[in-house]
Each structure stands twice: as structure tokens, then as C-alpha cells.
N, C-alpha and C. Protein backbone atom coordinates (compact mmCIF):
# COMPACT_ATOMS: atom_id res chain seq x y z
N UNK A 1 -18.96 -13.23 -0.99
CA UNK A 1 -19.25 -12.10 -1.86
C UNK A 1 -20.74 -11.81 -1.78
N UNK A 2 -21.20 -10.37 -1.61
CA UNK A 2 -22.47 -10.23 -1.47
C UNK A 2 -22.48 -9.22 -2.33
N UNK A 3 -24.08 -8.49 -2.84
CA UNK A 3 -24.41 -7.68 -4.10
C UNK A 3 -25.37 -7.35 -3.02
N UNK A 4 -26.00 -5.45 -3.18
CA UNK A 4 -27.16 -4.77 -2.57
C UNK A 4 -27.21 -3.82 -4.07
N UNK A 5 -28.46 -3.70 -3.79
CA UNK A 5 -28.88 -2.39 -4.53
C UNK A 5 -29.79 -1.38 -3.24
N UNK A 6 -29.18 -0.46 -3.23
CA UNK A 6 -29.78 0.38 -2.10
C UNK A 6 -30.64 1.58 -3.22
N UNK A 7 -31.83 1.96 -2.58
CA UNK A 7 -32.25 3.50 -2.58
C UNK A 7 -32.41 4.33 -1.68
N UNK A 8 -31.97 5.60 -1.49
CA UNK A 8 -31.66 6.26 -0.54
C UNK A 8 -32.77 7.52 -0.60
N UNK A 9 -33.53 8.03 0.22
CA UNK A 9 -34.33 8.95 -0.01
C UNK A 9 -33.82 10.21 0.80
N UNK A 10 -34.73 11.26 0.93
CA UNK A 10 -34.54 12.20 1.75
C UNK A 10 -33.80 13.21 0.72
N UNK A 11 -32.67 14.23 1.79
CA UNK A 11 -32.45 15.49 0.80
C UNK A 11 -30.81 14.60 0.94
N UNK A 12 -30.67 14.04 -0.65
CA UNK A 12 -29.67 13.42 -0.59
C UNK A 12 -29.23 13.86 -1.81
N UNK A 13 -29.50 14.67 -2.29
CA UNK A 13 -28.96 15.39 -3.95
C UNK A 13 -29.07 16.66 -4.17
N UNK A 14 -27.40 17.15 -4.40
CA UNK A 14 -26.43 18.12 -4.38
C UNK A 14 -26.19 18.89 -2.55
N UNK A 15 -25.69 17.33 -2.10
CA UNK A 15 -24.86 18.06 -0.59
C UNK A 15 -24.20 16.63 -0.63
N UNK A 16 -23.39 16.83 -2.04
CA UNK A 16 -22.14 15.78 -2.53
C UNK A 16 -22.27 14.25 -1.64
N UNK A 17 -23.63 13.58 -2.25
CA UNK A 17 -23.76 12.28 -1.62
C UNK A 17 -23.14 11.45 -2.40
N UNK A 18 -23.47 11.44 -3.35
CA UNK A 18 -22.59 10.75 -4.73
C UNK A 18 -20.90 10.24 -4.80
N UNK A 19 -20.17 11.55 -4.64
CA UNK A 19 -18.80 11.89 -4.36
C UNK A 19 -18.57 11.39 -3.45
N UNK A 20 -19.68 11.60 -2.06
CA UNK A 20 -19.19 10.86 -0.68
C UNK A 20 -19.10 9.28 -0.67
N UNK A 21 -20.08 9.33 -1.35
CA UNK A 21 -20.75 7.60 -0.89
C UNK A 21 -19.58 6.61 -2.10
N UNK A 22 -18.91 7.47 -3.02
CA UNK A 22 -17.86 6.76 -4.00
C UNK A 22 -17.04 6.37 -3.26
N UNK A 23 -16.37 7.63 -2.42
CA UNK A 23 -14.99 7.83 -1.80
C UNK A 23 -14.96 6.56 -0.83
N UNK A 24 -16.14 6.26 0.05
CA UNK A 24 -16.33 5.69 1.03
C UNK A 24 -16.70 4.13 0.61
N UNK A 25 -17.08 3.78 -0.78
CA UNK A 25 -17.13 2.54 -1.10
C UNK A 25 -15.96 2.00 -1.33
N UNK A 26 -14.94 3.01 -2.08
CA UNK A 26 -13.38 2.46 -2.29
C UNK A 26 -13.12 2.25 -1.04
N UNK A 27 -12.97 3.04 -0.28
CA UNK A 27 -12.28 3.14 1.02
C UNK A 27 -12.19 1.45 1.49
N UNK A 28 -13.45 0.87 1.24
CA UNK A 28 -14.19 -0.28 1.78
C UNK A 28 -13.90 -1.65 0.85
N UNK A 29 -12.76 -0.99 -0.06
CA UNK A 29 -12.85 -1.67 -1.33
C UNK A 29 -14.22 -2.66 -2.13
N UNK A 30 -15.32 -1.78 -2.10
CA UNK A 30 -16.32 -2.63 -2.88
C UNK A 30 -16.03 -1.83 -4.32
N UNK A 31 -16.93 -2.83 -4.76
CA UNK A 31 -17.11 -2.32 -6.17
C UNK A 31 -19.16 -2.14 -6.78
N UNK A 32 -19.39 -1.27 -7.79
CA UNK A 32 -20.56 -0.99 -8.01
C UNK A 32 -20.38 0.20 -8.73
N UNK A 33 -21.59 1.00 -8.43
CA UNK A 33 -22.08 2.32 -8.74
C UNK A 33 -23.06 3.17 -7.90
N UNK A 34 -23.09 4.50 -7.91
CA UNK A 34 -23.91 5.29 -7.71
C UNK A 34 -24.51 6.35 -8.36
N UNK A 35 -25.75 6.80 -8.07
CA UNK A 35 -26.50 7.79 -9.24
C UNK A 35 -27.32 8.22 -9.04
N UNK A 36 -28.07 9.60 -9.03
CA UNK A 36 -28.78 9.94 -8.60
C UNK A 36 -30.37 9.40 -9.32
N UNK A 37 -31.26 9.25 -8.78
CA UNK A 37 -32.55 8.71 -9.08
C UNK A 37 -33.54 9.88 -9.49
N UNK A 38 -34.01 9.84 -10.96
CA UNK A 38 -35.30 10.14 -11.30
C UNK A 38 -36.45 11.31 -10.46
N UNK A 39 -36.37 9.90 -8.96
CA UNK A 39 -37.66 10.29 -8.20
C UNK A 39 -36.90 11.61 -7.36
N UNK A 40 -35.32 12.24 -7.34
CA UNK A 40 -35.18 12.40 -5.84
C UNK A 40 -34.14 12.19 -5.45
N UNK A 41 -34.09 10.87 -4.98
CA UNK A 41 -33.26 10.25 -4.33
C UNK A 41 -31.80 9.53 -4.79
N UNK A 42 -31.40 8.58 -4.39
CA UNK A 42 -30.14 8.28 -5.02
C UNK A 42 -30.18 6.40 -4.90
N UNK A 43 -29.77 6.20 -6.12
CA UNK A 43 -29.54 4.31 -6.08
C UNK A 43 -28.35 4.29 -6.45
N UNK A 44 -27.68 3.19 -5.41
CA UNK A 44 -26.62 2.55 -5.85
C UNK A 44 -26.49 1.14 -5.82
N UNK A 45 -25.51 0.15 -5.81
CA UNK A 45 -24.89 -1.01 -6.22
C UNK A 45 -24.15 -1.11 -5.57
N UNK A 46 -23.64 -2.24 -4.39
CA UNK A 46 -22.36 -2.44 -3.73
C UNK A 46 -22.18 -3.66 -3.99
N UNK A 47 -20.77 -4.33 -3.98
CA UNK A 47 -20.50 -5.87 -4.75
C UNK A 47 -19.29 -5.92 -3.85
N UNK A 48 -19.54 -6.95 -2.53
CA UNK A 48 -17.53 -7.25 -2.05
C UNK A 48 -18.77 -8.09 -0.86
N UNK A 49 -16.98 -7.65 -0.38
CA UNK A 49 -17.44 -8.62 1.16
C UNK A 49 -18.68 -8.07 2.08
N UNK A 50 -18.93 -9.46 2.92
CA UNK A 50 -19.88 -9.08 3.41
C UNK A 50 -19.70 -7.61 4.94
N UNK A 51 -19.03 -7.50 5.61
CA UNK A 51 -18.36 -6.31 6.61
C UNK A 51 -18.30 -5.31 5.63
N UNK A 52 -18.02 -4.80 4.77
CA UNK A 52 -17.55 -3.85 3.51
C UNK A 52 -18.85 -3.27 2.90
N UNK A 53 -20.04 -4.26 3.12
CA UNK A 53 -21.37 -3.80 2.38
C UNK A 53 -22.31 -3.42 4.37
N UNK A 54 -22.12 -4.17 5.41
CA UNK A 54 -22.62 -3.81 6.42
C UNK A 54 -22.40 -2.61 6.81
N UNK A 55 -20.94 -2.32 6.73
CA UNK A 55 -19.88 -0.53 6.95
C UNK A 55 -20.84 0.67 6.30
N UNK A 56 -20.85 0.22 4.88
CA UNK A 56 -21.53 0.76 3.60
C UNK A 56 -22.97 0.89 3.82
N UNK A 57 -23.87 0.21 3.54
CA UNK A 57 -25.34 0.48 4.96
C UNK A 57 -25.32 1.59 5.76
N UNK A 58 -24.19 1.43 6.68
CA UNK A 58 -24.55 2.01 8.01
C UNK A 58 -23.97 3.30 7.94
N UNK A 59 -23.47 3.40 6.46
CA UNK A 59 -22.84 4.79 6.21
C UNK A 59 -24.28 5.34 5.35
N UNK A 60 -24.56 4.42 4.67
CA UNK A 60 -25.90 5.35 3.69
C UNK A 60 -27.34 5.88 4.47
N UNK A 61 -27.09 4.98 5.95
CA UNK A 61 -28.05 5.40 6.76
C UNK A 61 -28.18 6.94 7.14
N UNK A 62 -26.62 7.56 7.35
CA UNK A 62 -25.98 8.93 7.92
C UNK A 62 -26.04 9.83 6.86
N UNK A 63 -24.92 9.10 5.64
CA UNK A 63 -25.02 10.38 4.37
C UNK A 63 -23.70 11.57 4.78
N UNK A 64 -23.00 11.89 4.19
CA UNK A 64 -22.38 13.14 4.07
C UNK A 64 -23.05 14.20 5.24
N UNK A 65 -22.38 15.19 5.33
CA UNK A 65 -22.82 16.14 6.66
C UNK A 65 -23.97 17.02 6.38
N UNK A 66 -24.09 17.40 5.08
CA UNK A 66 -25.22 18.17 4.84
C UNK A 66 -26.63 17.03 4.42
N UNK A 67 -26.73 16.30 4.07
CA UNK A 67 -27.57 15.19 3.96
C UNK A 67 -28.42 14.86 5.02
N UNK A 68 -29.69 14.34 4.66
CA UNK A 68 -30.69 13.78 5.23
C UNK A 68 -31.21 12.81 4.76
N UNK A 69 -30.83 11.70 5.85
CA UNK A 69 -31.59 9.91 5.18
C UNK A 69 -32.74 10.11 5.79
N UNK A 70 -34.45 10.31 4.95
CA UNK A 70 -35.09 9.81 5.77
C UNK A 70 -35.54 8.18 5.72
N UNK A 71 -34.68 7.68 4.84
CA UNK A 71 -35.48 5.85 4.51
C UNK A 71 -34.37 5.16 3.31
N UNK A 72 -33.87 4.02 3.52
CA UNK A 72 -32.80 3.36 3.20
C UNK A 72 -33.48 2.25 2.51
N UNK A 73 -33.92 1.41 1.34
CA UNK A 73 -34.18 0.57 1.05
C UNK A 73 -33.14 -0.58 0.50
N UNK A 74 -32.88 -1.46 0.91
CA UNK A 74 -31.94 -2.77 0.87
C UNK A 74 -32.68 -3.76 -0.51
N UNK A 75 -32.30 -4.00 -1.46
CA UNK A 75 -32.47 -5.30 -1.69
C UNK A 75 -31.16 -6.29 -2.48
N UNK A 76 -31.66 -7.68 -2.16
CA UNK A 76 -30.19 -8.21 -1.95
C UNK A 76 -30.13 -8.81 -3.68
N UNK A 77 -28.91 -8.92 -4.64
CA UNK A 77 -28.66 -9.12 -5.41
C UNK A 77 -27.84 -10.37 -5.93
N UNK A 78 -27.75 -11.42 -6.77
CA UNK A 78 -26.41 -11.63 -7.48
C UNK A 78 -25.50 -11.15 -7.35
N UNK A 79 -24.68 -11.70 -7.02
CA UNK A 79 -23.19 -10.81 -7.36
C UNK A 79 -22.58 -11.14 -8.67
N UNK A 80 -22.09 -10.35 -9.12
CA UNK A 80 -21.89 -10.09 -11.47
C UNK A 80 -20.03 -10.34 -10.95
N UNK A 81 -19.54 -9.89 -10.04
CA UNK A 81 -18.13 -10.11 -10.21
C UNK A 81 -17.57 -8.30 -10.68
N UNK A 82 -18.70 -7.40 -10.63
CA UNK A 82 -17.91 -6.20 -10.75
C UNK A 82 -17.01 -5.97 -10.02
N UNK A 83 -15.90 -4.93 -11.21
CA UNK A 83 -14.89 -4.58 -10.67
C UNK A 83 -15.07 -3.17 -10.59
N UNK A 84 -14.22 -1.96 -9.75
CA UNK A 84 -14.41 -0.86 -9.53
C UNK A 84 -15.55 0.03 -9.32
N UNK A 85 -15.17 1.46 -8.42
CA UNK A 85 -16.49 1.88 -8.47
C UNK A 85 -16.72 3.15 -8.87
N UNK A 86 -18.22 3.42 -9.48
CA UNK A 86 -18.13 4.54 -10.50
C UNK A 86 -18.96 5.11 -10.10
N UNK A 87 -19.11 6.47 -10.50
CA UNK A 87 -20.19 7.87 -10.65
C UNK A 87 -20.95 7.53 -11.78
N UNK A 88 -22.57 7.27 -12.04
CA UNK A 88 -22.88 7.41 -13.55
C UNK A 88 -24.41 8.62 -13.23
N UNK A 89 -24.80 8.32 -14.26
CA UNK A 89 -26.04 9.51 -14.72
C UNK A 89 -27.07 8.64 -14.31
């Protein structure tokens, strides 16, 4: 079991990164959250296996089709044992 907290920069808010990056964490069955950030950008939470959070990475690197990653920040977490994954504010 591994835990990330990613921040995602670039033009990653309203060209449905949020919605994408949900759909695509279930898909992967992790669990966490995502949300758009303050600065900009977007932070989320991934909690599962380790292939499931590498997939997940290498998807937040790309982003949805209208999206632009210019810079991905990783840091590695505890894992809490969350279950499911959510949209918050």
C-alpha cells in the first residue's frame, strides 16, 4: 500500500481535470481525493497499490485533452487506509 500527494500545475483548471483524474483513479481502484488549489493548480491524494499510483503519475503527467502539465510534484505519504474517491473544494 502506498499514499502520494501530488500538485499539478499548468492550465489544469476548468478543462475537466478534476472529473478526469476521479474517473481514472477509480478506474485504477485507488482511493483519495482531488481539488483544485488556491494557487492555480490542482492537489490530490492517491492511496492503493503500488502499479495503480505509478499508472496514476503517468496519467497526471498528460492530464485530460485540453490540459497542460507544466510540473508534477510527488510527495510520498502514510497510508490512512482511505476508502473511495472523491471531488472536494
Amino acid at each position: 500500500m502506498r499514499r502520494v500527494r501530488v500538485m499539478i500545475s499548468g492550465r489544469v483548471q476548468g478543462v475537466f481535470f478534476r472529473v478526469s483524474c476521479a474517473e481514472r483513479a477509480e478506474e485504477l481502484g485507488l482511493s483519495g481525493w482531488v481539488r483544485n488549489a488556491s494557487a492555480g493548480g490542482v492537489e490530490a491524494v492517491f492511496e492503493g497499490e503500488d502499479a495503480g499510483i505509478d499508472a496514476m503519475l503517468a496519467w497526471c503527467r498528460e492530464g485530460p485533452p485540453y490540459a497542460k502539465v507544466d510540473h508534477v510534484a510527488v510527495a510520498e505519504e502514510v497510508p490512512t487506509g482511505a476508502q473511495g474517491f472523491r471531488i472536494t473544494r
